[in-house]
Protein backbone atom coordinates (compact mmCIF):
# COMPACT_ATOMS: atom_id res chain seq x y z
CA UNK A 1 8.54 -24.85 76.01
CA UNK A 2 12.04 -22.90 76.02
CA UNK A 3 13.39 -25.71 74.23
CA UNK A 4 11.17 -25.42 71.45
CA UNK A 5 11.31 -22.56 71.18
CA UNK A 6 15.11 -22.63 71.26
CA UNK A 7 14.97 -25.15 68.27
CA UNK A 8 12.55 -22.65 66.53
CA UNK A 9 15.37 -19.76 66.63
CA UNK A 10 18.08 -22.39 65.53
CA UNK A 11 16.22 -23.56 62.18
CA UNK A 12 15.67 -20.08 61.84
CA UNK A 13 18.69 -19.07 61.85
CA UNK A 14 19.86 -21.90 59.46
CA UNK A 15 17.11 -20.55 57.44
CA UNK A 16 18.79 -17.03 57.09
CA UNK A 17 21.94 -18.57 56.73
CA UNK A 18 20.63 -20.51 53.78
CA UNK A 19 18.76 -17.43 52.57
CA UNK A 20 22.42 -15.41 52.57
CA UNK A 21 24.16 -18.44 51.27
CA UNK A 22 21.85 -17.99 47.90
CA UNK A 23 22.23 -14.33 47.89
CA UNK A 24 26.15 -14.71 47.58
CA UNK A 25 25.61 -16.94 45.16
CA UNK A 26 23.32 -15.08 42.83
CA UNK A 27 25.60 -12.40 43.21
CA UNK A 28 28.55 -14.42 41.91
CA UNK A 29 26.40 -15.61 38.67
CA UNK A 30 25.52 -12.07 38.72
CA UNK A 31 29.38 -11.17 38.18
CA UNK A 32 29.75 -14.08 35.91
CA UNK A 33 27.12 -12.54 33.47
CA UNK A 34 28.54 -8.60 33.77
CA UNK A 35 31.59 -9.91 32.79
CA UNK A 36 30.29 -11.33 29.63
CA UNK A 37 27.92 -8.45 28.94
CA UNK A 38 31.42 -5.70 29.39
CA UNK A 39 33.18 -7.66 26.45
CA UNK A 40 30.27 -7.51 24.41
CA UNK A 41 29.75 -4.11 24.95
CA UNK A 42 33.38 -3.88 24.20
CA UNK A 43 33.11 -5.02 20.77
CA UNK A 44 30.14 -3.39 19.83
CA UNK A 45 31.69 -0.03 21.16
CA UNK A 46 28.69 0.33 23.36
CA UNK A 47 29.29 2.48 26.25
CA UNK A 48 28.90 0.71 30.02
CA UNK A 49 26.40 2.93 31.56
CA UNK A 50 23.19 3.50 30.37
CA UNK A 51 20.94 5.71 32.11
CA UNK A 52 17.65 4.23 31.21
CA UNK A 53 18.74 0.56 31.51
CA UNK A 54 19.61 1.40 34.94
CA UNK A 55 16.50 3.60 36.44
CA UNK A 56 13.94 0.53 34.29
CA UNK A 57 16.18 -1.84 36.30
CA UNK A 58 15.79 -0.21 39.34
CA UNK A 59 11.54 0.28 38.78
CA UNK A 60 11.11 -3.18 37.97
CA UNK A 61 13.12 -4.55 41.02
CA UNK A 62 11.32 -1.63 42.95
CA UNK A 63 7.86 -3.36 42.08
CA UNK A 64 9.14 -6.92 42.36
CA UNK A 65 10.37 -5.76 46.22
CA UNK A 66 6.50 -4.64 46.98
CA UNK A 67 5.08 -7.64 46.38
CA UNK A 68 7.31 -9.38 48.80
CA UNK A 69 6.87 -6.53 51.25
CA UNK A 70 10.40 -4.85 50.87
CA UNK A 71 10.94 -1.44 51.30
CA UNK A 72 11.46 0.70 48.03
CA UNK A 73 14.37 2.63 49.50
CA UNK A 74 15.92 -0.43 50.68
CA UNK A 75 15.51 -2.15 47.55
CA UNK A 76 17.04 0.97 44.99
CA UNK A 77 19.60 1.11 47.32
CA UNK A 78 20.96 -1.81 47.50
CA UNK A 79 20.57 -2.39 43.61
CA UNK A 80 22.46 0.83 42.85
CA UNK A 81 25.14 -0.66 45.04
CA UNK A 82 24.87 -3.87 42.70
CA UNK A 83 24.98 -1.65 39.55
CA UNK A 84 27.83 0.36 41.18
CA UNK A 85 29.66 -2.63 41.48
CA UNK A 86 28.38 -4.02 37.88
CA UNK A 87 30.09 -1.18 36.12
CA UNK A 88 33.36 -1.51 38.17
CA UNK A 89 33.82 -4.58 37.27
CA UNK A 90 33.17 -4.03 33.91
CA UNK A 91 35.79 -1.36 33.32
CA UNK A 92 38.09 -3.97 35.35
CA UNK A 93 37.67 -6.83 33.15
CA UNK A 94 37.17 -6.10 30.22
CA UNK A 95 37.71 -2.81 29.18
């Protein structure tokens, strides 16, 4: 019995590592596509933040996150950290 469930907690826990694997991943393709978007912006002298992209962002990742039983908090938080980081990055590279 322990050592099932022993191998339960193991594939479990390759599971999350899996799970984080993708996240990091995302996030780099994530970065990959900022970049791109930054030196568009930059020649079509559009400014990097924009309020209204942001908080529609933020709703529709918001409702995405309740049908997979997230938290709302959890979820605008952590995608204002992404954003935070989005527009770093896109006065680093490419403006």
């Amino acid at each position: 019995m322990k050592r099932d469930i022993k191998a339960d907690l193991d594939d479990i826990r390759k599971g999350i590592d899996a799970a984080d694997d993708g996240i990091i991943a995302l996030l780099g393709k994530r970065r990959e596509l900022v970049i791109r978007l930054a030196r568009i912006k930059k020649v079509l002298d559009v400014p990097i933040y924009d309020r209204r992209r942001e908080q529609a962002l933020v709703d529709r990742v918001k409702t995405l996150g309740r049908k997979k039983k997230l938290n709302d908090e959890f979820v605008e938080v952590l995608f204002r950290l992404i954003m935070m980081n989005s527009k770093e990055t896109q006065y680093h590279e490419a403006f």
